[in-house]
PDB file of N, CA and C in Angstrom:
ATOM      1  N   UNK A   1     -72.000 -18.361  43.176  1.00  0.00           N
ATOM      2  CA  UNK A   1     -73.410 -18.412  43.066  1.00  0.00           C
ATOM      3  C   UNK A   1     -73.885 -17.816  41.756  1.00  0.00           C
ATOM      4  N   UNK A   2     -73.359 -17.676  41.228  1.00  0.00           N
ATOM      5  CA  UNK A   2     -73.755 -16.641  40.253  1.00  0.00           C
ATOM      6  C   UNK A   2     -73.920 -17.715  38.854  1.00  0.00           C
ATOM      7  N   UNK A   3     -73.026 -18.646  39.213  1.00  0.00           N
ATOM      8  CA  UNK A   3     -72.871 -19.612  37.872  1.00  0.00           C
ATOM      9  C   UNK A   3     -74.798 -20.384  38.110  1.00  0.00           C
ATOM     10  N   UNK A   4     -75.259 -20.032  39.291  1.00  0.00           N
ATOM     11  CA  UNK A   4     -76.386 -20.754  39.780  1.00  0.00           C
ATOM     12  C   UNK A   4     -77.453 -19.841  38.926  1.00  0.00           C
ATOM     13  N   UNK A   5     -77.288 -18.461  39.091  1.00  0.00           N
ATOM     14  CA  UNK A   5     -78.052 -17.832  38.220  1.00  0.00           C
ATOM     15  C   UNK A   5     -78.232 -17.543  37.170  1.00  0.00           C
ATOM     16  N   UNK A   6     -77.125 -18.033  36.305  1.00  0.00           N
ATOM     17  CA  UNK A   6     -77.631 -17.994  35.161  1.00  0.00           C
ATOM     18  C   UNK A   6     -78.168 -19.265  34.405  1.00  0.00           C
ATOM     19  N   UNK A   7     -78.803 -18.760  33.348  1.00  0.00           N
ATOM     20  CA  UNK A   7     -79.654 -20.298  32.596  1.00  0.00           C
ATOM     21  C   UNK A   7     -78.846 -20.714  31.708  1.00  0.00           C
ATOM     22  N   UNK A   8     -78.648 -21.888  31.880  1.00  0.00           N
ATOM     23  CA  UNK A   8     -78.046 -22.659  30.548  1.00  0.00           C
ATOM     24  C   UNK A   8     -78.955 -22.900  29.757  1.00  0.00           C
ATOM     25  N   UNK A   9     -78.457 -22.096  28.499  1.00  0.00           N
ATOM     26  CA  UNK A   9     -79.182 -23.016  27.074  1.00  0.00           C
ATOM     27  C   UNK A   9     -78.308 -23.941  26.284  1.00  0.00           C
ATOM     28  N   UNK A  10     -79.215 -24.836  25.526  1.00  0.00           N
ATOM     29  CA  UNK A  10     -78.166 -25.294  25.261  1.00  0.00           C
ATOM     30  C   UNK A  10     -77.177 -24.934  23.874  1.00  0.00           C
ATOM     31  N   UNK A  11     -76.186 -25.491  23.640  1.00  0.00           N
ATOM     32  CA  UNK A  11     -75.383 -24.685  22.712  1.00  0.00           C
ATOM     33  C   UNK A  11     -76.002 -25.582  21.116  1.00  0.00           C
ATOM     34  N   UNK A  12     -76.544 -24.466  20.373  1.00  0.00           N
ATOM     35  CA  UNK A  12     -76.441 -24.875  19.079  1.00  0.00           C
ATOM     36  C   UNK A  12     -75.133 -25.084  18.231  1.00  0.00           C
ATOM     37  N   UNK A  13     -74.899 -25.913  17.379  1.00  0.00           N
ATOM     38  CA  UNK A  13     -73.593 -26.490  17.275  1.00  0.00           C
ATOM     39  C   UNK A  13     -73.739 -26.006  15.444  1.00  0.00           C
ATOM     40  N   UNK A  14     -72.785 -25.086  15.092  1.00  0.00           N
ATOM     41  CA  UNK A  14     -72.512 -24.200  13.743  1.00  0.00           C
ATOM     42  C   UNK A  14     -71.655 -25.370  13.236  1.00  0.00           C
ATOM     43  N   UNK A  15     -72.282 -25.641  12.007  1.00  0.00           N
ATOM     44  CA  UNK A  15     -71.689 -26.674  10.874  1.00  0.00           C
ATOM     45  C   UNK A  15     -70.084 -26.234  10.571  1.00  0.00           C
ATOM     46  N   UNK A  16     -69.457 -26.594  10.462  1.00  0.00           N
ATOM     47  CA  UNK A  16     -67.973 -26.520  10.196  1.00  0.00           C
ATOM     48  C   UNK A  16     -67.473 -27.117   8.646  1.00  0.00           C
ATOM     49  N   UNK A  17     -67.553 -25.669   8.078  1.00  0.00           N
ATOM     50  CA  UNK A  17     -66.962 -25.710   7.029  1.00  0.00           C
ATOM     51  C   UNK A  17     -66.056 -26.375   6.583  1.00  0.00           C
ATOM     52  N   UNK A  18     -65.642 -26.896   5.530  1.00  0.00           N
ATOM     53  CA  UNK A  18     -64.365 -27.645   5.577  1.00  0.00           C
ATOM     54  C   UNK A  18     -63.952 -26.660   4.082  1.00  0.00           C
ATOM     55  N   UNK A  19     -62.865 -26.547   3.818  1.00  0.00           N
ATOM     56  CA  UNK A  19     -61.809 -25.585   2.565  1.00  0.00           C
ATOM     57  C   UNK A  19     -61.857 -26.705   1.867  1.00  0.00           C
ATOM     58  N   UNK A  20     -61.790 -27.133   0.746  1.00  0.00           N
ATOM     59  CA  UNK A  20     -60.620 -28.020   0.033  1.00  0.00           C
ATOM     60  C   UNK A  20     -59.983 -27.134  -0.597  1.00  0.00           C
ATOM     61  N   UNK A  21     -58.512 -27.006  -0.464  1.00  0.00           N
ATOM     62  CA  UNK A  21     -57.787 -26.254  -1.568  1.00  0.00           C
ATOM     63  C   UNK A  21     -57.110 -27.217  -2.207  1.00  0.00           C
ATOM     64  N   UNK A  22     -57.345 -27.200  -3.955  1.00  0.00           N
ATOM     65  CA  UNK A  22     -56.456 -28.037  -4.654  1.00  0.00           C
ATOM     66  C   UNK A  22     -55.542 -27.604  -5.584  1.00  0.00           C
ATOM     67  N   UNK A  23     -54.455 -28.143  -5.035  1.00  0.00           N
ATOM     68  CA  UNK A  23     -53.071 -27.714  -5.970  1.00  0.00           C
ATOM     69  C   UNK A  23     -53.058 -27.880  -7.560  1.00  0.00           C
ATOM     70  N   UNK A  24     -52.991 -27.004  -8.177  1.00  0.00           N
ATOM     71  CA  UNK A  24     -52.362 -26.759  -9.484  1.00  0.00           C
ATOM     72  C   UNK A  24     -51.295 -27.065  -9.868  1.00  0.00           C
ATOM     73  N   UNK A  25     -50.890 -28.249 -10.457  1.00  0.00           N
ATOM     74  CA  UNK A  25     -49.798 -28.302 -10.639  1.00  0.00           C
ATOM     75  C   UNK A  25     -49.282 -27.355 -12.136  1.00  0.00           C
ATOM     76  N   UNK A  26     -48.412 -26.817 -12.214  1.00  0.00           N
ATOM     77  CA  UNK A  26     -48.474 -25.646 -13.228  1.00  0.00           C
ATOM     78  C   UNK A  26     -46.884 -26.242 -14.077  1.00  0.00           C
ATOM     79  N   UNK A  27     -47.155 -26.695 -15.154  1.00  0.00           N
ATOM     80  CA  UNK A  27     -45.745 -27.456 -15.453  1.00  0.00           C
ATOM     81  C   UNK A  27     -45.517 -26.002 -16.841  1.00  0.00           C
ATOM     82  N   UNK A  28     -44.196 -26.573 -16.747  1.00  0.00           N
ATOM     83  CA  UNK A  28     -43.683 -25.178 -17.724  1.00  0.00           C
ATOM     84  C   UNK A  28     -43.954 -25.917 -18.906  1.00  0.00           C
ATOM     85  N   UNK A  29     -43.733 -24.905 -19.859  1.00  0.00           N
ATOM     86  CA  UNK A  29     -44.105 -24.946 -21.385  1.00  0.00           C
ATOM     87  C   UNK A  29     -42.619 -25.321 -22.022  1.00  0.00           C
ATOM     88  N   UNK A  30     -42.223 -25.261 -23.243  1.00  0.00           N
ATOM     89  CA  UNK A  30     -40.935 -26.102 -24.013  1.00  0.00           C
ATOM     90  C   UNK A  30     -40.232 -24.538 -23.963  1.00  0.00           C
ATOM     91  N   UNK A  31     -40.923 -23.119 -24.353  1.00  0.00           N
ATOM     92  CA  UNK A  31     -40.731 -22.055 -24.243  1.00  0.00           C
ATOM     93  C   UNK A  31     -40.085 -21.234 -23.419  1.00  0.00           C
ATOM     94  N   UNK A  32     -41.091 -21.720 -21.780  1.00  0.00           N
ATOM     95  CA  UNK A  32     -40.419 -21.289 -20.925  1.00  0.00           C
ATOM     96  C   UNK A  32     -39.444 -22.116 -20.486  1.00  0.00           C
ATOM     97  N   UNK A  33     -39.392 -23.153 -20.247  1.00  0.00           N
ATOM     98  CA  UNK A  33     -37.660 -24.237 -20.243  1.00  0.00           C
ATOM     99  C   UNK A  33     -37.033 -23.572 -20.993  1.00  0.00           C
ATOM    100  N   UNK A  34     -36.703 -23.225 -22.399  1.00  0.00           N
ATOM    101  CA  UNK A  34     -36.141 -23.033 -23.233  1.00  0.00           C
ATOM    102  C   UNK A  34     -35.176 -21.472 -22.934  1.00  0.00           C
ATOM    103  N   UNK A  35     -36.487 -20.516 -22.264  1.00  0.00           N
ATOM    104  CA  UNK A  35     -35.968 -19.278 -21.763  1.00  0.00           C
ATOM    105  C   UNK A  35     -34.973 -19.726 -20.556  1.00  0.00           C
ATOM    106  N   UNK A  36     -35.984 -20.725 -19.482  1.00  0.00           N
ATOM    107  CA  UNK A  36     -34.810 -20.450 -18.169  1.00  0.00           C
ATOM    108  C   UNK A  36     -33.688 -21.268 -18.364  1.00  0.00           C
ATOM    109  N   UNK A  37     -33.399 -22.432 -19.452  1.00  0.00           N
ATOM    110  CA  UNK A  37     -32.146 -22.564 -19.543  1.00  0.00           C
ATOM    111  C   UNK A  37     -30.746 -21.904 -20.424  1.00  0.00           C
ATOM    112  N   UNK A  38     -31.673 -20.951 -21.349  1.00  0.00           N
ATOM    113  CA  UNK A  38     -30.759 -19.742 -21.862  1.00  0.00           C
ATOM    114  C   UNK A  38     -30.464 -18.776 -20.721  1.00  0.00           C
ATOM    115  N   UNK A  39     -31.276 -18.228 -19.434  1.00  0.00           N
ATOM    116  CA  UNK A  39     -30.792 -17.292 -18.548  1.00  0.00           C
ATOM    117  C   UNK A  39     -29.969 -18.216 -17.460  1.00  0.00           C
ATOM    118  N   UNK A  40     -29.856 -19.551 -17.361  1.00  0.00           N
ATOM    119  CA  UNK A  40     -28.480 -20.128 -16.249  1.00  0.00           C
ATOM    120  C   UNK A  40     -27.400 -20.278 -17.245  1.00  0.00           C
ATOM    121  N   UNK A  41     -27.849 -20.824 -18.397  1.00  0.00           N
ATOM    122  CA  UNK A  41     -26.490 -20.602 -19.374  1.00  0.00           C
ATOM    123  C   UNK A  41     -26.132 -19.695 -19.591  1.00  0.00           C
ATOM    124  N   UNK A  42     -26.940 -18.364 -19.394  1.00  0.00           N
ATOM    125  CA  UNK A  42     -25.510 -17.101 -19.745  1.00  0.00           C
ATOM    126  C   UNK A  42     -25.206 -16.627 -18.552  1.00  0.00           C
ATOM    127  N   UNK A  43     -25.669 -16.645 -16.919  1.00  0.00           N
ATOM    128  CA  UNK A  43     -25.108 -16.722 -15.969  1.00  0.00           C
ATOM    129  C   UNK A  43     -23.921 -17.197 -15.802  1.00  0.00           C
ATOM    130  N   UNK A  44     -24.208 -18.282 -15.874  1.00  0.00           N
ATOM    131  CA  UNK A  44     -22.712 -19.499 -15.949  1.00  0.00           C
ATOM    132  C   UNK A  44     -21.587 -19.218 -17.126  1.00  0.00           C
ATOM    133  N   UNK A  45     -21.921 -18.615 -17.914  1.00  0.00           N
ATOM    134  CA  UNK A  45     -21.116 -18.390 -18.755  1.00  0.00           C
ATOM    135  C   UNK A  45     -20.527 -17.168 -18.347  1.00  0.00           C
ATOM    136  N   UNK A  46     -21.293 -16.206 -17.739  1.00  0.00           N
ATOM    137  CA  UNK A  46     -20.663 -14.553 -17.200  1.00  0.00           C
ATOM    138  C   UNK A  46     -19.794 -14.963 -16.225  1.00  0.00           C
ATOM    139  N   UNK A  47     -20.217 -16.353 -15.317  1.00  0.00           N
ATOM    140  CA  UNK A  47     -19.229 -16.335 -14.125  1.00  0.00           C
ATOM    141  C   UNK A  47     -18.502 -16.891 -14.427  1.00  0.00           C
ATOM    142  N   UNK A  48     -18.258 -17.993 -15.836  1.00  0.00           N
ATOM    143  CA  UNK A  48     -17.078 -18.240 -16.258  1.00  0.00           C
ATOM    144  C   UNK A  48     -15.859 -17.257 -16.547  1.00  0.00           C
ATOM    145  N   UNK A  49     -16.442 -16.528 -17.235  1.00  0.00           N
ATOM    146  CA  UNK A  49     -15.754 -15.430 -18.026  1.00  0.00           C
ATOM    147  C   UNK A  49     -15.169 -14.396 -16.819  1.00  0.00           C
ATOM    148  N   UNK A  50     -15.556 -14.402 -15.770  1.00  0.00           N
ATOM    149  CA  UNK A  50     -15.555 -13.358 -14.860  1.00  0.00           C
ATOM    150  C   UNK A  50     -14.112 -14.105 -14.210  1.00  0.00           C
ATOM    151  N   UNK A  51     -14.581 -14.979 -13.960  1.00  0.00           N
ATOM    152  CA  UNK A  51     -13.340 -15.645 -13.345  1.00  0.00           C
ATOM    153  C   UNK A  51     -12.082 -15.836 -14.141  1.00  0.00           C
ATOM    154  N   UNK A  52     -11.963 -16.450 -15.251  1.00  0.00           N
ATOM    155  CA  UNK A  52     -10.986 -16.428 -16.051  1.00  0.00           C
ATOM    156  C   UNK A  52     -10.434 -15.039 -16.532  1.00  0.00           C
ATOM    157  N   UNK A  53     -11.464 -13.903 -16.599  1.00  0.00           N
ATOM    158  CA  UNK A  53     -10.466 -12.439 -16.362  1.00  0.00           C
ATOM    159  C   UNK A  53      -9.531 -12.480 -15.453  1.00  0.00           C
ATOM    160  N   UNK A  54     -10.232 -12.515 -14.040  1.00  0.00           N
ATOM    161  CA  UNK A  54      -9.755 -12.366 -12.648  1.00  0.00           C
ATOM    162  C   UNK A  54      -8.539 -13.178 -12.779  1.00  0.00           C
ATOM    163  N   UNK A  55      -8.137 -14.620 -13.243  1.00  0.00           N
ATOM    164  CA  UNK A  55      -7.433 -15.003 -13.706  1.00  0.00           C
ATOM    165  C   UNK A  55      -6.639 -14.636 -14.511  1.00  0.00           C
ATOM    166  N   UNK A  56      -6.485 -14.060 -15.548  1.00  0.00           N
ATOM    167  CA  UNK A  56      -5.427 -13.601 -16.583  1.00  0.00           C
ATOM    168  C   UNK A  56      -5.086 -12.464 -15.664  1.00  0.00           C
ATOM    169  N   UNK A  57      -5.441 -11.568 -14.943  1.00  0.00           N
ATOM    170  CA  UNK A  57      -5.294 -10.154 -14.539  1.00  0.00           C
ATOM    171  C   UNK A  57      -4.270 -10.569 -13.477  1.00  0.00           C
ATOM    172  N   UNK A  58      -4.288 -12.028 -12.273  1.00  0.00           N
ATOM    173  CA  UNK A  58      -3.674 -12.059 -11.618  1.00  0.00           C
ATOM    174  C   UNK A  58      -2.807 -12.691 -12.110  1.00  0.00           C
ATOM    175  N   UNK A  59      -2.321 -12.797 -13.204  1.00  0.00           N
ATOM    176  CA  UNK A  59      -0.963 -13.822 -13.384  1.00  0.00           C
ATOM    177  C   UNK A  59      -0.299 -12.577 -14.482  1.00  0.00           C
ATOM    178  N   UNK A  60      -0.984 -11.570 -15.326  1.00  0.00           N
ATOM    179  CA  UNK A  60      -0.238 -11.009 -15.522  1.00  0.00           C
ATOM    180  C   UNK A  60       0.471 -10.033 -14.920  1.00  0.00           C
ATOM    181  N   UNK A  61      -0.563  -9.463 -13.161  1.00  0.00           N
ATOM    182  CA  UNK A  61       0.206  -8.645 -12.302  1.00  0.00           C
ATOM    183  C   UNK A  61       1.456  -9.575 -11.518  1.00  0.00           C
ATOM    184  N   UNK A  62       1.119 -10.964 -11.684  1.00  0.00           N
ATOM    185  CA  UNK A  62       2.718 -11.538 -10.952  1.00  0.00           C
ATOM    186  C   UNK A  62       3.688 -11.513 -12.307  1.00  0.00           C
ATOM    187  N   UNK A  63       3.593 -11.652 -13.200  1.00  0.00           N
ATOM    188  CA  UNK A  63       4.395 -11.527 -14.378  1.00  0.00           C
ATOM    189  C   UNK A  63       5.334  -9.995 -14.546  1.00  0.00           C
ATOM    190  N   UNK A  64       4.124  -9.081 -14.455  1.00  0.00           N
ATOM    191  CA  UNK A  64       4.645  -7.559 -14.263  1.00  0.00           C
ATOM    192  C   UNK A  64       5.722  -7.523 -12.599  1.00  0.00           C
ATOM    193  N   UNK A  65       5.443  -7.713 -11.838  1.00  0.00           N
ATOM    194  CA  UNK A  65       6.170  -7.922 -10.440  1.00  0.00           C
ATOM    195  C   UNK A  65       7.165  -7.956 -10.562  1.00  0.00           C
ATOM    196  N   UNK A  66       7.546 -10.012 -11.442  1.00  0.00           N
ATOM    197  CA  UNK A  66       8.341 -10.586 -11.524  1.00  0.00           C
ATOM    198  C   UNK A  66       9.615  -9.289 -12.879  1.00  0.00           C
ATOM    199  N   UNK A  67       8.687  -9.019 -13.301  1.00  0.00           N
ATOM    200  CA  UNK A  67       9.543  -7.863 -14.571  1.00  0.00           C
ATOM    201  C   UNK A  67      10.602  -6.937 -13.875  1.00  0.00           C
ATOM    202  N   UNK A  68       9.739  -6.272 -12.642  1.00  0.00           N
ATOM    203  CA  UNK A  68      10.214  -5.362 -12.094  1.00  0.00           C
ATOM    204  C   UNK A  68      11.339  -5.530 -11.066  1.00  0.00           C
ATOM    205  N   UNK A  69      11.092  -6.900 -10.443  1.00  0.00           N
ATOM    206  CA  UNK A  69      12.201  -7.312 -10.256  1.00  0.00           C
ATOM    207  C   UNK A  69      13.313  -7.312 -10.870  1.00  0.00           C
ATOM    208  N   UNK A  70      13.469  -8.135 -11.840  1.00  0.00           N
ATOM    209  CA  UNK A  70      14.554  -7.909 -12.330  1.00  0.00           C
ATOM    210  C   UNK A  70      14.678  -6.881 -13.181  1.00  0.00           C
ATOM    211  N   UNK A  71      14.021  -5.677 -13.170  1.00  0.00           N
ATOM    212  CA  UNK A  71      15.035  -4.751 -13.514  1.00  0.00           C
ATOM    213  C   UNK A  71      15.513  -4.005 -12.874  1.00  0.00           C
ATOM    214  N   UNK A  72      14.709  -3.881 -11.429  1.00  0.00           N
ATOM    215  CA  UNK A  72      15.634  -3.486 -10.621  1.00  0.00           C
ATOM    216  C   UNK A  72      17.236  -3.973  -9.989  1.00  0.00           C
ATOM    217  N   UNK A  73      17.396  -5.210 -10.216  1.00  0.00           N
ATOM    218  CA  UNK A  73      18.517  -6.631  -9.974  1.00  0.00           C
ATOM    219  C   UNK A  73      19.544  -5.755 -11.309  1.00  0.00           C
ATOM    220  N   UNK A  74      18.928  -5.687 -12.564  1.00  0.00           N
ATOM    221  CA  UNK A  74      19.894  -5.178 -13.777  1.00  0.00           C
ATOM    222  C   UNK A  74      20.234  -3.650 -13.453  1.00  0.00           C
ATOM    223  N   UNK A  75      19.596  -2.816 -12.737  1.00  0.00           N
ATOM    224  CA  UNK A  75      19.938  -1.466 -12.513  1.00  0.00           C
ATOM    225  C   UNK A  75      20.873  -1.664 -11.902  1.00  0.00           C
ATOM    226  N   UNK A  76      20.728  -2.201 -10.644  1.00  0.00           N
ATOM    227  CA  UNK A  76      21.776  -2.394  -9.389  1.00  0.00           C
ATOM    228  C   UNK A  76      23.558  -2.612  -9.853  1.00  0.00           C
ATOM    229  N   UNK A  77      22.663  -3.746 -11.585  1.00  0.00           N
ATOM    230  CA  UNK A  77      23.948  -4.360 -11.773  1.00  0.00           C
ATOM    231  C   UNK A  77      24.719  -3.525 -12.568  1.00  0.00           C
ATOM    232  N   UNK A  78      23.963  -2.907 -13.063  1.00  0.00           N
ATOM    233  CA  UNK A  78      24.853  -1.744 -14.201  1.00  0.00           C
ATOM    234  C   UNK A  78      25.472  -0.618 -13.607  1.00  0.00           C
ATOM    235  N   UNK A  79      24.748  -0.097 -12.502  1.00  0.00           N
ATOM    236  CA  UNK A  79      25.369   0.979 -11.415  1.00  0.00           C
ATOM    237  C   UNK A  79      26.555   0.169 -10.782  1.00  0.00           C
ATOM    238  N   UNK A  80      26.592  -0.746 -10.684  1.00  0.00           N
ATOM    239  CA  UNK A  80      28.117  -1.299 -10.068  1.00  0.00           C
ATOM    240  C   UNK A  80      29.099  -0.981 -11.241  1.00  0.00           C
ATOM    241  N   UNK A  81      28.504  -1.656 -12.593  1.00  0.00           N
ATOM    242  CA  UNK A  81      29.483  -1.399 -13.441  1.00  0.00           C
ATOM    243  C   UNK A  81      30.080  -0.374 -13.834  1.00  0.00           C
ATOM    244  N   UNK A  82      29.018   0.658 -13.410  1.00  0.00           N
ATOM    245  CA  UNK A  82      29.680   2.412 -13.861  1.00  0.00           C
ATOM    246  C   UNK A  82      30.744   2.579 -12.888  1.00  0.00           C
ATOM    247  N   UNK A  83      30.281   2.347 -11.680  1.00  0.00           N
ATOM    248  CA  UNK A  83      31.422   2.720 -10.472  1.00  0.00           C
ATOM    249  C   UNK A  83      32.547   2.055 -11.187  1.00  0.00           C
ATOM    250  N   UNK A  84      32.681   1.000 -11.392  1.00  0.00           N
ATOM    251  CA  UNK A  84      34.040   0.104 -11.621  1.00  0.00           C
ATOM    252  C   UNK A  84      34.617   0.627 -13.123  1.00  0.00           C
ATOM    253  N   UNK A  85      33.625   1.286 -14.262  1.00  0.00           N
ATOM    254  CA  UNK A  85      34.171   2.019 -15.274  1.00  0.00           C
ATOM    255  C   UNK A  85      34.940   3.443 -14.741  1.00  0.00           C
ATOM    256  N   UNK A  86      34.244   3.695 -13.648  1.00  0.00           N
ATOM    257  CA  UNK A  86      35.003   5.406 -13.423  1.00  0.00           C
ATOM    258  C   UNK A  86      36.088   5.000 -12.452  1.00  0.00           C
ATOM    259  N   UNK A  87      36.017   4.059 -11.626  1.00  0.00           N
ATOM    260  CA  UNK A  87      37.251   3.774 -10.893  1.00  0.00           C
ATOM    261  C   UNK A  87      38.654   3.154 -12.110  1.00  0.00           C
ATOM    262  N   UNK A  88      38.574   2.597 -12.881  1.00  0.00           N
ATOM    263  CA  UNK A  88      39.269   2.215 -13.631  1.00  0.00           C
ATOM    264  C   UNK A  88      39.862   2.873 -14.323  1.00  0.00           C
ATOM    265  N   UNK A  89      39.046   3.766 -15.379  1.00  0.00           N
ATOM    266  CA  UNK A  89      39.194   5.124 -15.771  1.00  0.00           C
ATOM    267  C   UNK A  89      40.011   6.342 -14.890  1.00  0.00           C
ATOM    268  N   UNK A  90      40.617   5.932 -13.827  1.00  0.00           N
ATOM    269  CA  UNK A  90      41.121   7.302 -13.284  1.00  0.00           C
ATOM    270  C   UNK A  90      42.239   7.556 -13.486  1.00  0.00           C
ATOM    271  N   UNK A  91      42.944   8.529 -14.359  1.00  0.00           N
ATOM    272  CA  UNK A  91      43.963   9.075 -14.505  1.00  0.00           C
ATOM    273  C   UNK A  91      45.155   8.238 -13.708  1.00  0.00           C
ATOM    274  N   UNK A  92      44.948   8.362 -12.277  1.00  0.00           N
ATOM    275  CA  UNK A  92      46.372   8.223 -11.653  1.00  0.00           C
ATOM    276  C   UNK A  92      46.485   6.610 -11.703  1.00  0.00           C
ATOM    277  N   UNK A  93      45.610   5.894 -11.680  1.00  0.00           N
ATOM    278  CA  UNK A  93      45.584   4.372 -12.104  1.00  0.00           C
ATOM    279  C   UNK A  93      46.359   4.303 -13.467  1.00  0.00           C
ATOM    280  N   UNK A  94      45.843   4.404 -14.584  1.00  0.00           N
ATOM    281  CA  UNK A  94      46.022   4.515 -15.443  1.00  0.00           C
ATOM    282  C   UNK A  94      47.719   4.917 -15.584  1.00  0.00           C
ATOM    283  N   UNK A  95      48.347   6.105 -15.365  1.00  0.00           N
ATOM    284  CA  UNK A  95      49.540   6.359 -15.351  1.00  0.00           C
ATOM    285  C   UNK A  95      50.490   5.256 -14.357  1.00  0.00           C
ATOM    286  N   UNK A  96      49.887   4.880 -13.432  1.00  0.00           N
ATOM    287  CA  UNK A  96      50.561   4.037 -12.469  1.00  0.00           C
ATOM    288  C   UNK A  96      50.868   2.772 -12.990  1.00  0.00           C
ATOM    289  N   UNK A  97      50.139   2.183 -13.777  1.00  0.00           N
ATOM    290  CA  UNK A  97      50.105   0.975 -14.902  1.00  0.00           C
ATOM    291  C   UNK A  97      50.922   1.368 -15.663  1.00  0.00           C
ATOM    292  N   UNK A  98      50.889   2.358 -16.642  1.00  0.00           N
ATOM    293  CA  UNK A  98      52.212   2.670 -17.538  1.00  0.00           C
ATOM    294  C   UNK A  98      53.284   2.590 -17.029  1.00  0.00           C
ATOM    295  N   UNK A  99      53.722   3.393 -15.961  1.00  0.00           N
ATOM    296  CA  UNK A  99      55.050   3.430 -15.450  1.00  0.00           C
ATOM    297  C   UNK A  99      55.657   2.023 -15.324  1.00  0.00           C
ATOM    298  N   UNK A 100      54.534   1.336 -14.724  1.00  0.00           N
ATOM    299  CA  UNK A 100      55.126  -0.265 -14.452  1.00  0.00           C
ATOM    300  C   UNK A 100      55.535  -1.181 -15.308  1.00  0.00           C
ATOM    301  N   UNK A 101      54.534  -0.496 -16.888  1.00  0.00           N
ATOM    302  CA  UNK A 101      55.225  -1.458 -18.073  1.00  0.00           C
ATOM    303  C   UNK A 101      56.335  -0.498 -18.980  1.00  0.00           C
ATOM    304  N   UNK A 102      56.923   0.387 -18.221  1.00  0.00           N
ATOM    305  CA  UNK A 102      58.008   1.248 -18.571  1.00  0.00           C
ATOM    306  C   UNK A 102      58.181   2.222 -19.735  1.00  0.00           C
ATOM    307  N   UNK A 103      56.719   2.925 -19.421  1.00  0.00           N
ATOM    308  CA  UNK A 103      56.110   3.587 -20.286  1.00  0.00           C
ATOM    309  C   UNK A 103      56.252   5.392 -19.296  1.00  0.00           C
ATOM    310  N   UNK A 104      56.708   6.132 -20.225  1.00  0.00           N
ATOM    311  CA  UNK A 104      57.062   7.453 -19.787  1.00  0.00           C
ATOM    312  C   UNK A 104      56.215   8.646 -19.996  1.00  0.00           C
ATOM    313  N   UNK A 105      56.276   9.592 -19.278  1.00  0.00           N
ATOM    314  CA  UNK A 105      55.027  10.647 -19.756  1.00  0.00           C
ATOM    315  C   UNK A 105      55.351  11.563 -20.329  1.00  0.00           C
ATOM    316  N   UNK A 106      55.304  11.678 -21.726  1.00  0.00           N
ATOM    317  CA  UNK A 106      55.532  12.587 -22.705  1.00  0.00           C
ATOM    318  C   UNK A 106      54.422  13.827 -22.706  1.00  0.00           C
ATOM    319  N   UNK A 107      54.947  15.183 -22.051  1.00  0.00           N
ATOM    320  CA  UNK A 107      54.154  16.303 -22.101  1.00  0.00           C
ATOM    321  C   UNK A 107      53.948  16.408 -23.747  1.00  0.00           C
ATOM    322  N   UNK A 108      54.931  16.093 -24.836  1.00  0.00           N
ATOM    323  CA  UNK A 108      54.386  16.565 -26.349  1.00  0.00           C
ATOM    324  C   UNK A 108      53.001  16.089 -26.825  1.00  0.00           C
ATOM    325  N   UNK A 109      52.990  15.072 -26.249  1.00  0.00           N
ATOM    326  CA  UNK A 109      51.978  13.848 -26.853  1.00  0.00           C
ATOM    327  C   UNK A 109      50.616  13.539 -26.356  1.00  0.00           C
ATOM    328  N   UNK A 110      50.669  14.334 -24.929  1.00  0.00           N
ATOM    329  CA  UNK A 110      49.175  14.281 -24.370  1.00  0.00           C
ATOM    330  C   UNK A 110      47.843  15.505 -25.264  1.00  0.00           C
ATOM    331  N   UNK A 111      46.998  14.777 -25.425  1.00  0.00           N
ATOM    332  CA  UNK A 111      45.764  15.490 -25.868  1.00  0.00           C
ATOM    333  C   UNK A 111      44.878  15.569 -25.109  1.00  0.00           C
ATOM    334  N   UNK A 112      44.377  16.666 -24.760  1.00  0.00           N
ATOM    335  CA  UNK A 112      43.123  16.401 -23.889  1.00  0.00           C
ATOM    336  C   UNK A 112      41.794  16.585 -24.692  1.00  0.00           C
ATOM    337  N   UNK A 113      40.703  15.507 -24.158  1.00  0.00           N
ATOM    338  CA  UNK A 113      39.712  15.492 -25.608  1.00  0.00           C
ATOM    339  C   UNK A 113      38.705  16.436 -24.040  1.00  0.00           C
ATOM    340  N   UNK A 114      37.576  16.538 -24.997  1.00  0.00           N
ATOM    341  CA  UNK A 114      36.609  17.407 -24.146  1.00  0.00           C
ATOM    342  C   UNK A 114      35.251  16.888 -24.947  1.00  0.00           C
ATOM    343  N   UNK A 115      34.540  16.641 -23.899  1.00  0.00           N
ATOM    344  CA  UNK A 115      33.062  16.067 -24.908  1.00  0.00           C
ATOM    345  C   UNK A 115      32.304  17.351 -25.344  1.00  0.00           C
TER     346      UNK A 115
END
């Protein structure tokens, strides 16, 4: 009931604005082209350069690797050779070979050297 009591007036109707917003088209100058294609060209050029470090750095640490390898392979190989110089080198070898090519042990004639 209540919608009964009150009065309808009627509705005045508020004009409706309308916006136009118009776009600017804003084109660059020869200047500013000129700037933003000097700042992607030295981008591109830093990430060239960046990469081709990264590049030399990883082929000369497999190069260094590959070094160390083999000098560890040449250590290994030269420590065999010492063993087989001091085994060869041993006195009683040595005399045991003489005897066989009928060679005698002269106490006058031995020298003993001393480093």
């Amino acid at each position: 009931m209540n919608n009964l009591a009150e009065k309808q007036f009627p509705r005045e109707e508020q004009p409706q604005v309308q916006t136009v917003r118009h776009r600017i088209k804003k084109k660059l100058t020869l200047g500013e082209k000129c700037l933003l294609a000097l700042i992607v060209s030295a981008v591109v050029l830093t990430a060239v350069m960046m990469v081709t470090n990264y590049a030399n750095m990883y082929s000369q640490d497999r190069e260094i690797s590959q070094l160390q390898t083999e000098i560890n392979h040449q250590q290994q190989y030269n420590e065999g050779l010492e063993h087989q110089v001091s085994e060869l080198s041993d006195p009683e070898r040595i005399l045991s070979i003489a005897k066989e090519n009928g060679m005698e042990l002269n106490e006058e004639n031995v020298r003993v050297l001393q480093p």
